[in-house]
Structure formats: C-alpha cells, structure tokens
N, C-alpha and C. Protein backbone atom coordinates (compact mmCIF):
# COMPACT_ATOMS: atom_id res chain seq x y z
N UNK A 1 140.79 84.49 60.62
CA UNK A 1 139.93 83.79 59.72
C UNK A 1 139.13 82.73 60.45
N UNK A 2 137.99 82.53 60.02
CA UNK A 2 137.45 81.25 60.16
C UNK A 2 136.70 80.54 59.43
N UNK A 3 136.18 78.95 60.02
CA UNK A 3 135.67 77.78 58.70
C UNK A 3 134.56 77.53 59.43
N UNK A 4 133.29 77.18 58.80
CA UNK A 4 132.19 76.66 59.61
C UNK A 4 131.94 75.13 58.81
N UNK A 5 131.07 74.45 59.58
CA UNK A 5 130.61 73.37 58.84
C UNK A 5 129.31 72.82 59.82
N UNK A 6 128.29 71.92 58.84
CA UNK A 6 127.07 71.59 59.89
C UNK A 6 127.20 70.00 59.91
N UNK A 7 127.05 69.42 60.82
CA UNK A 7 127.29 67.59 61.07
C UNK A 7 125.66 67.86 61.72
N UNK A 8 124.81 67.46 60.66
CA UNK A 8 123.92 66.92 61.35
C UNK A 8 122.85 68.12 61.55
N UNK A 9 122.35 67.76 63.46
CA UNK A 9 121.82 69.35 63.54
C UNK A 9 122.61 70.30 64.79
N UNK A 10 124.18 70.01 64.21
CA UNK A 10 125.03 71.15 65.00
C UNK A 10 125.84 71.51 64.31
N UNK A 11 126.18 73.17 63.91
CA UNK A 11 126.68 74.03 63.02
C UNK A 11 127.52 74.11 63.61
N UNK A 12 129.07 74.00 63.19
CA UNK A 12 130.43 74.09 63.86
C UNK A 12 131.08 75.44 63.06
N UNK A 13 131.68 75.89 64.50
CA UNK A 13 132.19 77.29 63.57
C UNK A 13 133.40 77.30 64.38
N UNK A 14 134.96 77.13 63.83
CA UNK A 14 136.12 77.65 63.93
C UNK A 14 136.95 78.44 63.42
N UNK A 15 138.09 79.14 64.42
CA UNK A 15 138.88 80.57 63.63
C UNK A 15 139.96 80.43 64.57
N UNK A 16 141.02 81.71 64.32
CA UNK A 16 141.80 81.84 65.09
C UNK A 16 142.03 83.27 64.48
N UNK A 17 143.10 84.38 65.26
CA UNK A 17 142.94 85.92 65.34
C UNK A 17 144.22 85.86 65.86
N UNK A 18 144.76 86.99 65.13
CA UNK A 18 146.02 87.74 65.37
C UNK A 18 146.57 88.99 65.85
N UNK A 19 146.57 89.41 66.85
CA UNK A 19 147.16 91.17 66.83
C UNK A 19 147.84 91.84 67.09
N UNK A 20 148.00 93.11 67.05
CA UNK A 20 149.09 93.83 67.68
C UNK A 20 148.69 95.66 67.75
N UNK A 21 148.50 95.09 69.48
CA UNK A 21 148.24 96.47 69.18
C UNK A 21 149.21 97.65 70.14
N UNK A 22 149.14 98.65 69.90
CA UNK A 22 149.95 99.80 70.70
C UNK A 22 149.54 100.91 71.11
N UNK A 23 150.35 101.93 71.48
CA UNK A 23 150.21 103.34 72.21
C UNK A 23 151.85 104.30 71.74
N UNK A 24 151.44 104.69 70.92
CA UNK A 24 152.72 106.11 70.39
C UNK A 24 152.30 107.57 71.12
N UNK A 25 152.62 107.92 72.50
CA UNK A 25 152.36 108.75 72.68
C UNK A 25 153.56 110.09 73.59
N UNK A 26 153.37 110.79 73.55
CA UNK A 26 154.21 111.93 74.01
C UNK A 26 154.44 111.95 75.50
N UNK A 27 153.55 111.87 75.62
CA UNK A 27 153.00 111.86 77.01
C UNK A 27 153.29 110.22 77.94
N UNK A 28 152.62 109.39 77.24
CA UNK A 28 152.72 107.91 78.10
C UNK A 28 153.69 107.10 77.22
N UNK A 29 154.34 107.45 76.43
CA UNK A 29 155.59 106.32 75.78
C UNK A 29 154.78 105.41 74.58
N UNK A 30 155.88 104.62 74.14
CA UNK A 30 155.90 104.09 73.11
C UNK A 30 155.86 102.18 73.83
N UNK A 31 154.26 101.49 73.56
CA UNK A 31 154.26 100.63 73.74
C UNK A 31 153.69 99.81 73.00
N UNK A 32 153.66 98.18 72.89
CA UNK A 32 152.92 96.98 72.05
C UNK A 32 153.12 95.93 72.21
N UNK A 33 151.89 95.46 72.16
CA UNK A 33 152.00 94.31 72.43
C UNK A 33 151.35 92.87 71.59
N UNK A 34 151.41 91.83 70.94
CA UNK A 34 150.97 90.69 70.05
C UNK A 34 149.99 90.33 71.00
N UNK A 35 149.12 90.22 70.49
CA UNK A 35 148.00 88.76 70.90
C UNK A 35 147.33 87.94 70.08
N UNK A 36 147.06 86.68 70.50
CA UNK A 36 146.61 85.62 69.71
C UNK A 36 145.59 84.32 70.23
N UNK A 37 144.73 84.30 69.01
CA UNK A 37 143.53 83.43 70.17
C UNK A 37 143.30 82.45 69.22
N UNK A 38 142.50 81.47 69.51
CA UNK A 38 141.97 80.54 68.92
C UNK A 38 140.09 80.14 69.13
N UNK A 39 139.21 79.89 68.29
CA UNK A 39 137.99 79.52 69.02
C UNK A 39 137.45 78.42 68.04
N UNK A 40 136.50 78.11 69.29
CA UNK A 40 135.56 77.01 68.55
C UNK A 40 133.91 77.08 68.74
N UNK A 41 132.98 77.05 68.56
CA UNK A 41 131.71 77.36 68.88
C UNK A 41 130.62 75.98 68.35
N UNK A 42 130.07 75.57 68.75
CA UNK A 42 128.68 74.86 68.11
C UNK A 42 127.25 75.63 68.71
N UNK A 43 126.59 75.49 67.52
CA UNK A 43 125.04 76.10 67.87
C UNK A 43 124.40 74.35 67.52
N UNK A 44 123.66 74.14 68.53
CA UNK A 44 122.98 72.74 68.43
C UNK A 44 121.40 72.85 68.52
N UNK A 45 120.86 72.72 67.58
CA UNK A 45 119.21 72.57 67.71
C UNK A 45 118.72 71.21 67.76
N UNK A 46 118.89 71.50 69.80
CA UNK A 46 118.53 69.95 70.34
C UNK A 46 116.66 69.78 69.62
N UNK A 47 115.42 70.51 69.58
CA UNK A 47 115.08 70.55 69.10
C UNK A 47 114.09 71.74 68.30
N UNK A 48 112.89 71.39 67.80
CA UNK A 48 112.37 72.71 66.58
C UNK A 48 112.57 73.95 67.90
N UNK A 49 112.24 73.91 69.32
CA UNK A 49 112.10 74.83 70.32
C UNK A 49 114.21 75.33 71.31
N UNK A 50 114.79 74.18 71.14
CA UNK A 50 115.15 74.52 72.06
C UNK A 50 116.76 74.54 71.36
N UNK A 51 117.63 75.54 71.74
CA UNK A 51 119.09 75.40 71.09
C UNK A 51 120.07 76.17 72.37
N UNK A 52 121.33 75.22 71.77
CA UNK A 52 122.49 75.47 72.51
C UNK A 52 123.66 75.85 72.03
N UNK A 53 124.15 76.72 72.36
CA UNK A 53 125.48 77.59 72.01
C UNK A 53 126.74 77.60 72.38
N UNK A 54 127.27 76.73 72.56
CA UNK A 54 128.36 76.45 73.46
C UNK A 54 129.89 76.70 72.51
N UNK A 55 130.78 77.46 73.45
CA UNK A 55 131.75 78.04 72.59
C UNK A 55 133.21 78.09 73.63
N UNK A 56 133.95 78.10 72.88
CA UNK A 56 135.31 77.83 73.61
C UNK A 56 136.37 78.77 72.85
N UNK A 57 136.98 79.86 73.41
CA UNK A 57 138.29 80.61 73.17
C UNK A 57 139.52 80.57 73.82
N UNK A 58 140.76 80.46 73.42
CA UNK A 58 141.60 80.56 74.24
C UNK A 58 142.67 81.41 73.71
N UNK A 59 143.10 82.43 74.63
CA UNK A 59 143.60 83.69 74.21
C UNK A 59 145.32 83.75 74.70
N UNK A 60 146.32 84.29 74.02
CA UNK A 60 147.82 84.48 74.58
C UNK A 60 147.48 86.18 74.45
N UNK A 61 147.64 87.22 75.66
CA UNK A 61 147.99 88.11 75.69
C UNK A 61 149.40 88.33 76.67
N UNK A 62 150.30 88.84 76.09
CA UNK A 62 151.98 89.10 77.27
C UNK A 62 150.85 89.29 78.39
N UNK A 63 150.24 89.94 78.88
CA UNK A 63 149.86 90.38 80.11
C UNK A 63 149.47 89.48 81.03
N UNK A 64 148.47 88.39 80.56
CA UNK A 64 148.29 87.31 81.54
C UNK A 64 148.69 86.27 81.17
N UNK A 65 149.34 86.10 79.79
CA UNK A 65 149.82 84.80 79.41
C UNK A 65 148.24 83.89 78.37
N UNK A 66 147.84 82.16 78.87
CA UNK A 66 147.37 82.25 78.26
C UNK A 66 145.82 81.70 79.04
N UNK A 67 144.82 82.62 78.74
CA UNK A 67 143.33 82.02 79.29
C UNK A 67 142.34 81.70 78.27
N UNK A 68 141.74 80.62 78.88
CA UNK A 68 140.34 80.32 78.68
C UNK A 68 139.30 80.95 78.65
N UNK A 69 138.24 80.91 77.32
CA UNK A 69 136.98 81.69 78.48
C UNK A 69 135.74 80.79 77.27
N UNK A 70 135.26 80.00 77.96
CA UNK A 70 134.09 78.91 77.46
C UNK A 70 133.24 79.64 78.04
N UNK A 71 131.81 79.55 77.37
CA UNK A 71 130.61 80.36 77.30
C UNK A 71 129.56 79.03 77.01
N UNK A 72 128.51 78.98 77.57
CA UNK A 72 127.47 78.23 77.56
C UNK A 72 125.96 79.05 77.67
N UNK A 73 125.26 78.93 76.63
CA UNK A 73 124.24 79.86 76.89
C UNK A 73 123.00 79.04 76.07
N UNK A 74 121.53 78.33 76.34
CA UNK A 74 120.63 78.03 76.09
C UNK A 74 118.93 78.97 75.62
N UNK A 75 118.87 78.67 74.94
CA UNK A 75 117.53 79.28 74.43
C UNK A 75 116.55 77.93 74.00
N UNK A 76 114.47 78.38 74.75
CA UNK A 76 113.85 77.44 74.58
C UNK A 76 112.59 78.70 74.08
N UNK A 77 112.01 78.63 72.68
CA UNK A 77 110.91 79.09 71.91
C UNK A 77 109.92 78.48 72.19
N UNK A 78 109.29 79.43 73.32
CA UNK A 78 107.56 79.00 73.58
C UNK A 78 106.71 80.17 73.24
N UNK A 79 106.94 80.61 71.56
CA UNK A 79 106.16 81.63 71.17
C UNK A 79 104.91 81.95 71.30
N UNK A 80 104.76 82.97 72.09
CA UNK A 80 104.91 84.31 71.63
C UNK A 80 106.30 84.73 72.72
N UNK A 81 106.84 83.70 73.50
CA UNK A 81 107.69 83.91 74.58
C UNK A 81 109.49 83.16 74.53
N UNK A 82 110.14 83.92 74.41
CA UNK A 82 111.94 82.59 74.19
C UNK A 82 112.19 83.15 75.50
N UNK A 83 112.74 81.89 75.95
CA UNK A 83 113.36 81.58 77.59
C UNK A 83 114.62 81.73 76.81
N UNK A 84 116.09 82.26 77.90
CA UNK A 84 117.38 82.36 77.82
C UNK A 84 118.08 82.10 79.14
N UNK A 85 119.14 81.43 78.96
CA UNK A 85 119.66 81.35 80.02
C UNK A 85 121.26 80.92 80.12
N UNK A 86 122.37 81.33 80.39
CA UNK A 86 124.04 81.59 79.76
C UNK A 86 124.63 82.04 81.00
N UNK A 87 125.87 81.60 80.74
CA UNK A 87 127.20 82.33 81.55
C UNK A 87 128.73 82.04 80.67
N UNK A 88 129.22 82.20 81.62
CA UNK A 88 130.60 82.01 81.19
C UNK A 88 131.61 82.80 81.70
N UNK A 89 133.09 82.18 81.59
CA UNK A 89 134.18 83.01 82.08
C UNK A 89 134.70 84.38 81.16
N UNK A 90 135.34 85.13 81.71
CA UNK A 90 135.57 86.17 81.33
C UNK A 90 137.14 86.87 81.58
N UNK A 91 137.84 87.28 80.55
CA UNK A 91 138.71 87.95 80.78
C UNK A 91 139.28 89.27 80.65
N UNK A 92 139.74 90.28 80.96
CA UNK A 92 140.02 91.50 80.32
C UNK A 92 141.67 91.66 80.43
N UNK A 93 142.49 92.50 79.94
CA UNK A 93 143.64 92.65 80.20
C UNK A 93 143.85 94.47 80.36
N UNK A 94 144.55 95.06 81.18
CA UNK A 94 144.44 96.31 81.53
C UNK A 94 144.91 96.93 80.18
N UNK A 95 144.10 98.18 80.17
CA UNK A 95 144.32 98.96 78.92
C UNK A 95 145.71 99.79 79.07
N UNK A 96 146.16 100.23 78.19
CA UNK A 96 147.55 101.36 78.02
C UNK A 96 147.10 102.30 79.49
N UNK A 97 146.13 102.84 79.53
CA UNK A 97 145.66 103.88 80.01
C UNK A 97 145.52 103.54 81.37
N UNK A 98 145.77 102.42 81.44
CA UNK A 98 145.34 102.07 83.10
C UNK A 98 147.05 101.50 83.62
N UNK A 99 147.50 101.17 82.83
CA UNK A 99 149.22 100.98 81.83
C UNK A 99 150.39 102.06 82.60
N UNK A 100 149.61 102.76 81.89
CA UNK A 100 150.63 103.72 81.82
C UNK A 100 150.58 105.13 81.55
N UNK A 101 149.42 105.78 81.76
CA UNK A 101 148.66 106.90 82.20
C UNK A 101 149.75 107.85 83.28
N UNK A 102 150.03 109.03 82.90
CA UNK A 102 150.99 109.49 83.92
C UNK A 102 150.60 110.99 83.28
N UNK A 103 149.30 111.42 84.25
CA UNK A 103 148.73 112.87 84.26
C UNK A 103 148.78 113.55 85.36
N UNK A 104 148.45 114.57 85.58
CA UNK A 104 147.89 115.63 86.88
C UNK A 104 147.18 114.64 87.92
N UNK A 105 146.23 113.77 87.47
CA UNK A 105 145.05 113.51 88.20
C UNK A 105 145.46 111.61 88.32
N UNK A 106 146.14 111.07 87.56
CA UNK A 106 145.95 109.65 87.84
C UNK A 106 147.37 109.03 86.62
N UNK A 107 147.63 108.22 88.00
CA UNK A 107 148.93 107.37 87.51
C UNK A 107 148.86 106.20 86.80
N UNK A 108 149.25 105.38 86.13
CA UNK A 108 149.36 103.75 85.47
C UNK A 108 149.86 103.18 86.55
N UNK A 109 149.95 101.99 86.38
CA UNK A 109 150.48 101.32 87.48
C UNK A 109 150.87 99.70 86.14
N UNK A 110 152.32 99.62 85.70
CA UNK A 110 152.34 98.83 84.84
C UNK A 110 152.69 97.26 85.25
N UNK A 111 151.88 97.24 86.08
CA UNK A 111 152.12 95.65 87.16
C UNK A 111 150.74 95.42 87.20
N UNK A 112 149.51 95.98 86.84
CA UNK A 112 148.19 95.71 87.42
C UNK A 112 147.95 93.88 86.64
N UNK A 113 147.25 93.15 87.06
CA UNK A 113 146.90 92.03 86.95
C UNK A 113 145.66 92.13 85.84
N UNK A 114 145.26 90.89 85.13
CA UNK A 114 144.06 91.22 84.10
C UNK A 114 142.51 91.01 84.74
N UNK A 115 141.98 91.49 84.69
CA UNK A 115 140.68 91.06 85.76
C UNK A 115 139.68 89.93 85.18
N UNK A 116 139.88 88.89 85.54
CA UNK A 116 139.10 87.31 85.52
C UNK A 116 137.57 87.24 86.20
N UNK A 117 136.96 86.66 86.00
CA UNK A 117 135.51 86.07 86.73
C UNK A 117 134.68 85.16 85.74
N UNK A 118 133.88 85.17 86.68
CA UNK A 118 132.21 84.73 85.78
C UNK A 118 131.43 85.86 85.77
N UNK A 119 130.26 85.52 84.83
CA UNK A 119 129.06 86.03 84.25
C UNK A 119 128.00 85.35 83.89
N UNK A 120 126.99 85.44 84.61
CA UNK A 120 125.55 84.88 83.84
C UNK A 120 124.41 85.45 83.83
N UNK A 121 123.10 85.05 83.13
CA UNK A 121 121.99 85.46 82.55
C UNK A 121 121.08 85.14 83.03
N UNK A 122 120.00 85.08 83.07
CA UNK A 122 119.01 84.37 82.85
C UNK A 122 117.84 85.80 82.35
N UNK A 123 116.70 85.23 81.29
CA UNK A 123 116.09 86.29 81.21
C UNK A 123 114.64 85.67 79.99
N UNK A 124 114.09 86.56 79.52
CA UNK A 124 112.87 86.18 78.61
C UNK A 124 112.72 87.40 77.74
N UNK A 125 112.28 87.10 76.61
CA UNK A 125 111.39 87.66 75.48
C UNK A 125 109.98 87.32 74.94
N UNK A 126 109.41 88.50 75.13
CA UNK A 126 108.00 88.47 75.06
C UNK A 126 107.76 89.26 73.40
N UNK A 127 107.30 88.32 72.47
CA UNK A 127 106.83 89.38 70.85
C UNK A 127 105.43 89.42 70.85
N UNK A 128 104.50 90.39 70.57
CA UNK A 128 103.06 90.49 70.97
C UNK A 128 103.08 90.69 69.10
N UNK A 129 101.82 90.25 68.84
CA UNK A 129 101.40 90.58 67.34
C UNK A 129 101.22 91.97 67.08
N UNK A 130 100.83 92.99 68.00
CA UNK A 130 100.55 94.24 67.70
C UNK A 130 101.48 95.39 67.60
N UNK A 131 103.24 94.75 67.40
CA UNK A 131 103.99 95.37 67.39
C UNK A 131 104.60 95.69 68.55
N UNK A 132 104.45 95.02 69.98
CA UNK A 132 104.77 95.11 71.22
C UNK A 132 105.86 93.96 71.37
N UNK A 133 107.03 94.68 72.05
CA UNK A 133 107.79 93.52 72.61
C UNK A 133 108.77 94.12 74.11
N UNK A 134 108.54 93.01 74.90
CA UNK A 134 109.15 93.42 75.78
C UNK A 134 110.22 92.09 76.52
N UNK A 135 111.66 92.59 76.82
CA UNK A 135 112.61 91.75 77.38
C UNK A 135 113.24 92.22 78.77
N UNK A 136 113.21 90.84 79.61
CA UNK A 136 113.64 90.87 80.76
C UNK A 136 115.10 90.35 80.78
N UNK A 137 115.76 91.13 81.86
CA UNK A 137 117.10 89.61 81.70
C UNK A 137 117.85 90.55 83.04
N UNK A 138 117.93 89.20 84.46
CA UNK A 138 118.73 89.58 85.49
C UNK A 138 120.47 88.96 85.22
N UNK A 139 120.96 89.64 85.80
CA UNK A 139 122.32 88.58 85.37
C UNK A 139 123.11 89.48 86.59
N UNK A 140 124.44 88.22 86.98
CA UNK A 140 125.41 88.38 88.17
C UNK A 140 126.66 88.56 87.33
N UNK A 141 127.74 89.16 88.07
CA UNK A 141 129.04 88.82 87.98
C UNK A 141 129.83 89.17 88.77
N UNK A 142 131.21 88.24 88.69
CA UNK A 142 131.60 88.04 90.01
C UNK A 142 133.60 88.10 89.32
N UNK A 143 133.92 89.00 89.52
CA UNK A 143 135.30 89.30 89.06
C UNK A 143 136.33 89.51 89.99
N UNK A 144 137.73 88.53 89.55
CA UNK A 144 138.71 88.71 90.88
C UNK A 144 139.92 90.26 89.96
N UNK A 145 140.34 90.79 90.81
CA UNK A 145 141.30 91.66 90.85
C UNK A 145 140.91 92.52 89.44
N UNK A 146 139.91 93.37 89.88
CA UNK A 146 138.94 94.46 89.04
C UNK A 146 139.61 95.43 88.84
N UNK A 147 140.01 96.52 88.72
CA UNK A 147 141.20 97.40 88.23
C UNK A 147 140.12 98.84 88.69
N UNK A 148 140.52 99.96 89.79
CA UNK A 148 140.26 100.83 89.91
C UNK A 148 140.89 101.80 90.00
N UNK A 149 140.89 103.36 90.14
CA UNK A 149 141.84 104.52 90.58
C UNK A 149 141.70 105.05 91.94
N UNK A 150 142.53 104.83 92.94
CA UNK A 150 142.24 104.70 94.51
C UNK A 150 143.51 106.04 94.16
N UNK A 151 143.64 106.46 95.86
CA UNK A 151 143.90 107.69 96.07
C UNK A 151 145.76 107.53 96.44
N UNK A 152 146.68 107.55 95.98
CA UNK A 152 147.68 106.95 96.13
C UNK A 152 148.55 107.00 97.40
N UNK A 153 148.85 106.10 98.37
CA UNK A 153 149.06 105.96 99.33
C UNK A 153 150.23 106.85 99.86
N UNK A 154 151.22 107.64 99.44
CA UNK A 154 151.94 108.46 99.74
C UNK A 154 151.30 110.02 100.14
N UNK A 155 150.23 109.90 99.40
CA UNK A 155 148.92 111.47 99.65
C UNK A 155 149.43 112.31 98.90
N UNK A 156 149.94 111.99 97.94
CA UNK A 156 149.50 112.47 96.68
C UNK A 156 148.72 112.89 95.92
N UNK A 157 148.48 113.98 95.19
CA UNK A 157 147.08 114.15 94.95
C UNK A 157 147.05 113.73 93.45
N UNK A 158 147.15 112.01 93.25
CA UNK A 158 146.95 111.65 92.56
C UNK A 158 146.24 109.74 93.16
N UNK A 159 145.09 109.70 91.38
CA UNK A 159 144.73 108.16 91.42
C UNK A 159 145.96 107.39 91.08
N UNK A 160 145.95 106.22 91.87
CA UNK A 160 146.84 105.44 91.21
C UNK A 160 145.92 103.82 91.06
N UNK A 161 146.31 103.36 89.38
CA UNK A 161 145.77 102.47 89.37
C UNK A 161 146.19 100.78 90.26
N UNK A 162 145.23 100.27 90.32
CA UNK A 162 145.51 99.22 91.19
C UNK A 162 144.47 98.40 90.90
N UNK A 163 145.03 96.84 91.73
CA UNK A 163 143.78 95.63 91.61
C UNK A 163 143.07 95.59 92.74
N UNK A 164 142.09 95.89 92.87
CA UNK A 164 141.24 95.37 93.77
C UNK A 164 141.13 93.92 94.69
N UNK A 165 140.88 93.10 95.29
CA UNK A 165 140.36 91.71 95.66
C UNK A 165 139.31 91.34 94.42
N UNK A 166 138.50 91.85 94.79
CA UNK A 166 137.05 90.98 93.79
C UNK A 166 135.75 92.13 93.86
N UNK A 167 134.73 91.98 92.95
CA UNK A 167 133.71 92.91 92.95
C UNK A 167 132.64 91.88 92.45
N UNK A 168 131.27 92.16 93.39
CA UNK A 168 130.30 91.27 92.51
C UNK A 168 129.02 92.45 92.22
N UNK A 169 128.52 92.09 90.35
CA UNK A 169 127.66 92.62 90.38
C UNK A 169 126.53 92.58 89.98
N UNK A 170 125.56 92.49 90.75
CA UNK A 170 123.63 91.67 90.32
C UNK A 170 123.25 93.07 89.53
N UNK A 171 121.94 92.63 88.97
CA UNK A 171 120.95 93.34 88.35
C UNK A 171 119.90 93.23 87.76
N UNK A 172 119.47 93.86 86.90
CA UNK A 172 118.39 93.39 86.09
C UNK A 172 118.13 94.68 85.01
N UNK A 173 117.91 94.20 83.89
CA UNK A 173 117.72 95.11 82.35
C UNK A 173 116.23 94.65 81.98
N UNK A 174 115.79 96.04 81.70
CA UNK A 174 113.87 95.67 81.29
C UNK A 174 113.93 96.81 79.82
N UNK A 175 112.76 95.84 78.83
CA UNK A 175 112.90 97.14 77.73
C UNK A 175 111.65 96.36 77.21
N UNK A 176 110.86 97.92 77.08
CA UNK A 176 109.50 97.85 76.09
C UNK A 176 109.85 98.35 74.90
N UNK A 177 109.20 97.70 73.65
CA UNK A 177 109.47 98.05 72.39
C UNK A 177 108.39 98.03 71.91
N UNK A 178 107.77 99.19 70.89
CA UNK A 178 106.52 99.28 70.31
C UNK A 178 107.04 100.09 68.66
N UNK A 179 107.08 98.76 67.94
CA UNK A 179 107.33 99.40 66.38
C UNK A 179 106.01 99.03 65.58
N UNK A 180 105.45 99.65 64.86
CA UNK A 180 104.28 99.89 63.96
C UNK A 180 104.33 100.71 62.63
N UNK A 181 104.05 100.27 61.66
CA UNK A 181 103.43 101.37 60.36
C UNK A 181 102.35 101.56 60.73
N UNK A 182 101.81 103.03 60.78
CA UNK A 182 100.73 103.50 61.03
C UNK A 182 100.08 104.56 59.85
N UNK A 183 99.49 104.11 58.53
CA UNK A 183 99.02 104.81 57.72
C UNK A 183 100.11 105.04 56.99
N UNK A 184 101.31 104.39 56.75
CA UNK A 184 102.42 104.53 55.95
C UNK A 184 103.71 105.35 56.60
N UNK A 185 103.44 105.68 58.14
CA UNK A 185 104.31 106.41 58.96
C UNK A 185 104.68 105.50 59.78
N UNK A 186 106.39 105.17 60.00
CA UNK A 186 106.91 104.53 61.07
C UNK A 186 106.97 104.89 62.86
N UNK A 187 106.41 104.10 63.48
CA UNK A 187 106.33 104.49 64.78
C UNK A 187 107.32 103.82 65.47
N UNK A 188 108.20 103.92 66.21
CA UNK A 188 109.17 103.34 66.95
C UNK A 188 109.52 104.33 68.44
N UNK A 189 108.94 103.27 69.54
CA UNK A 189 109.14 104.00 70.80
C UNK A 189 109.77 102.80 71.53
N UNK A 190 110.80 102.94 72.37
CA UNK A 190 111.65 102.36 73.46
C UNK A 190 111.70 102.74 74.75
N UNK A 191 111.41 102.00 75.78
CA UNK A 191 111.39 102.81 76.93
C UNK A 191 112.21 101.42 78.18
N UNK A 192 113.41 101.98 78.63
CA UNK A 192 114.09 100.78 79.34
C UNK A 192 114.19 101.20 80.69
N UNK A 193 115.13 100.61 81.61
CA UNK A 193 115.57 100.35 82.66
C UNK A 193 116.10 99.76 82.93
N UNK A 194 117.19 99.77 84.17
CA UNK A 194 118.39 99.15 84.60
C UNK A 194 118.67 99.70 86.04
N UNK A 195 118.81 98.25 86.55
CA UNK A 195 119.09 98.31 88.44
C UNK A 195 120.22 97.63 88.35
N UNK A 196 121.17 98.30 89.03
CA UNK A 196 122.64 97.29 89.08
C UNK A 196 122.96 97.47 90.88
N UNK A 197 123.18 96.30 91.63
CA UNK A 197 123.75 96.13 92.46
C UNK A 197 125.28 96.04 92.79
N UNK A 198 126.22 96.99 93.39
CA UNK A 198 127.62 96.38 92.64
C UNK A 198 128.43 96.31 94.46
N UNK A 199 129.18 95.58 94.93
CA UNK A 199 129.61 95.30 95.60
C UNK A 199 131.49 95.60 95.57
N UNK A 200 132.28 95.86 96.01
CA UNK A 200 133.97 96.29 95.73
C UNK A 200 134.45 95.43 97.21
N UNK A 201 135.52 94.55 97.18
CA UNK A 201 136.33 94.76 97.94
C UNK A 201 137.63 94.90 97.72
N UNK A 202 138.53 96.11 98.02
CA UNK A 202 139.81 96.43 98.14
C UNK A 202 140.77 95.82 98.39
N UNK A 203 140.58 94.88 99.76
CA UNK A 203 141.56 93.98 100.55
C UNK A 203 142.23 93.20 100.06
C-alpha cells in the first residue's frame, strides 16, 4: 500500500510491499522465498520549468539481506524541448532459474551473489507541432558481480551459473515518432535505434 500528500510544491508519496514468491517444480525443486521493502519518493517543482524526483527504497530479500537503492533524476521544460538527466543504484537478486536450473545444457549455482551497481541518463525530448517527436538518451552502467552461464570448469558439457567481477555498459537510444490524423485516418510511424557498448570482466 501506499499514502501520498503535497507540502507546498513537493508531492510526497510513501508505501511499503510484501512478498513471497516461489518455484514448484519437478525438475528444479520446491523453493520460496519472503521479501519486503519500504519507499519514499518526492516530485519537487523547483520551478514552472524545472522538477525533481528523488526517491528512496529499501528492500529485505533472504538473498542479499537488506539494500538500498535511491534514484535521483531531474527534468528542465524548454518547450518545444525537456532536458533529462538521472541515475541511481540498482539491485537484482538471482532468479530460481539461475538458482537452481539443473538441465542438459546449464546448471544453477545456489550461492550466486545479487548483482549491485549504478545507472545513469542523460538525454532530451524534442515535440514538433506537426506531429513529430523525437528522443535522445545516452546512459552508462556499471554492475559488480553480474550473473552469467560460463562453461563449467570440470569440462562438462554444461553452463554453470556464476558471478562475474563487474560489467560496464554505455550507449545510446534514438526514436522518431510521427503521429497525425490525416483526413480522419490515424497515421502512426516509429523508427528507433540502439548502440550498446558492453564490457565483462570474469576475474
């Protein structure tokens, strides 16, 4: 559940979340596990152009116990154009499947670590009056003990899952958008792209 409330010109929004989730299977066993988080968020319209989003979660999963992950992300409206710009920490916790996966082709490994880092943004939106819009946005990330299927060291001809060291990965996302009524007929064309740089080390 959560409660919001506005002080002023910053909208406060708090909750907290409960779960439990599992895996009943034939094959990989019978597992589950509780998790439980808490958050807090404000959206602040420092002013008519410019706002801030700043948000705070903190999560108990059995797997890593309990983390943080605060998010900070800014937007400034110089229409026909909004500037963006955000990061924040990040957590994941390994899935069943990475768990406890025990096929032909690839093993679980039920010791893997949850994979942690940062993430950020920066990017723009362009709205044209004629039904044209187009958005840019490069963004990094930089994650310790990433979870892959490497070739299992006995020569086996199986993956076995494992943590990595760290992986970093740059890029950039581009997208033209052209929506129009044209004589009472909807026109909608999208045309994107995506360059990702990704870096692995094993060690």
């Amino acid at each position: 559940g959560q409660i919001s409330h506005t002080l002023g010109a910053v909208h406060v929004t708090g909750g907290a979340s409960a779960g439990l989730r599992g895996l009943d299977s034939n094959r990989d066993g019978l597992h589950s596990d509780p998790s439980l988080g808490t958050f807090v968020s404000l959206r602040w319209g420092l002013t008519s152009r410019l706002t801030v989003n700043q948000s705070t979660r903190v999560d108990y999963d059995p797997v890593y116990g309990v983390e943080p992950t605060p998010q900070l992300y800014v937007s400034y409206d110089l229409a026909p154009v909004t500037l963006r710009a955000g990061g924040g920490r990040v957590v994941r916790a390994p899935t069943y499947l990475e768990r406890f996966i025990d096929s032909q082709t690839n093993q679980g490994n039920e010791s893997l670590d949850a994979e942690t880092g940062w993430s950020g943004e920066v990017g723009a939106d362009v709205r044209l009056p004629a039904g044209l819009s187009f958005h840019v946005t490069g963004f990094g990330r930089k994650i310790r003990n990433p979870i892959d299927y490497l070739d299992k060291p006995d020569g086996e001809l199986k993956f076995f899952a494992r943590n990595l060291n760290r992986s970093t990965t740059v890029g950039i996302e581009t997208e033209a958008m052209f929506r129009r009524d044209l004589r009472g007929v909807g026109v909608q064309l999208d045309a994107a792209y995506t360059l990702l740089d990704e870096t692995l080390d094993a060690n």
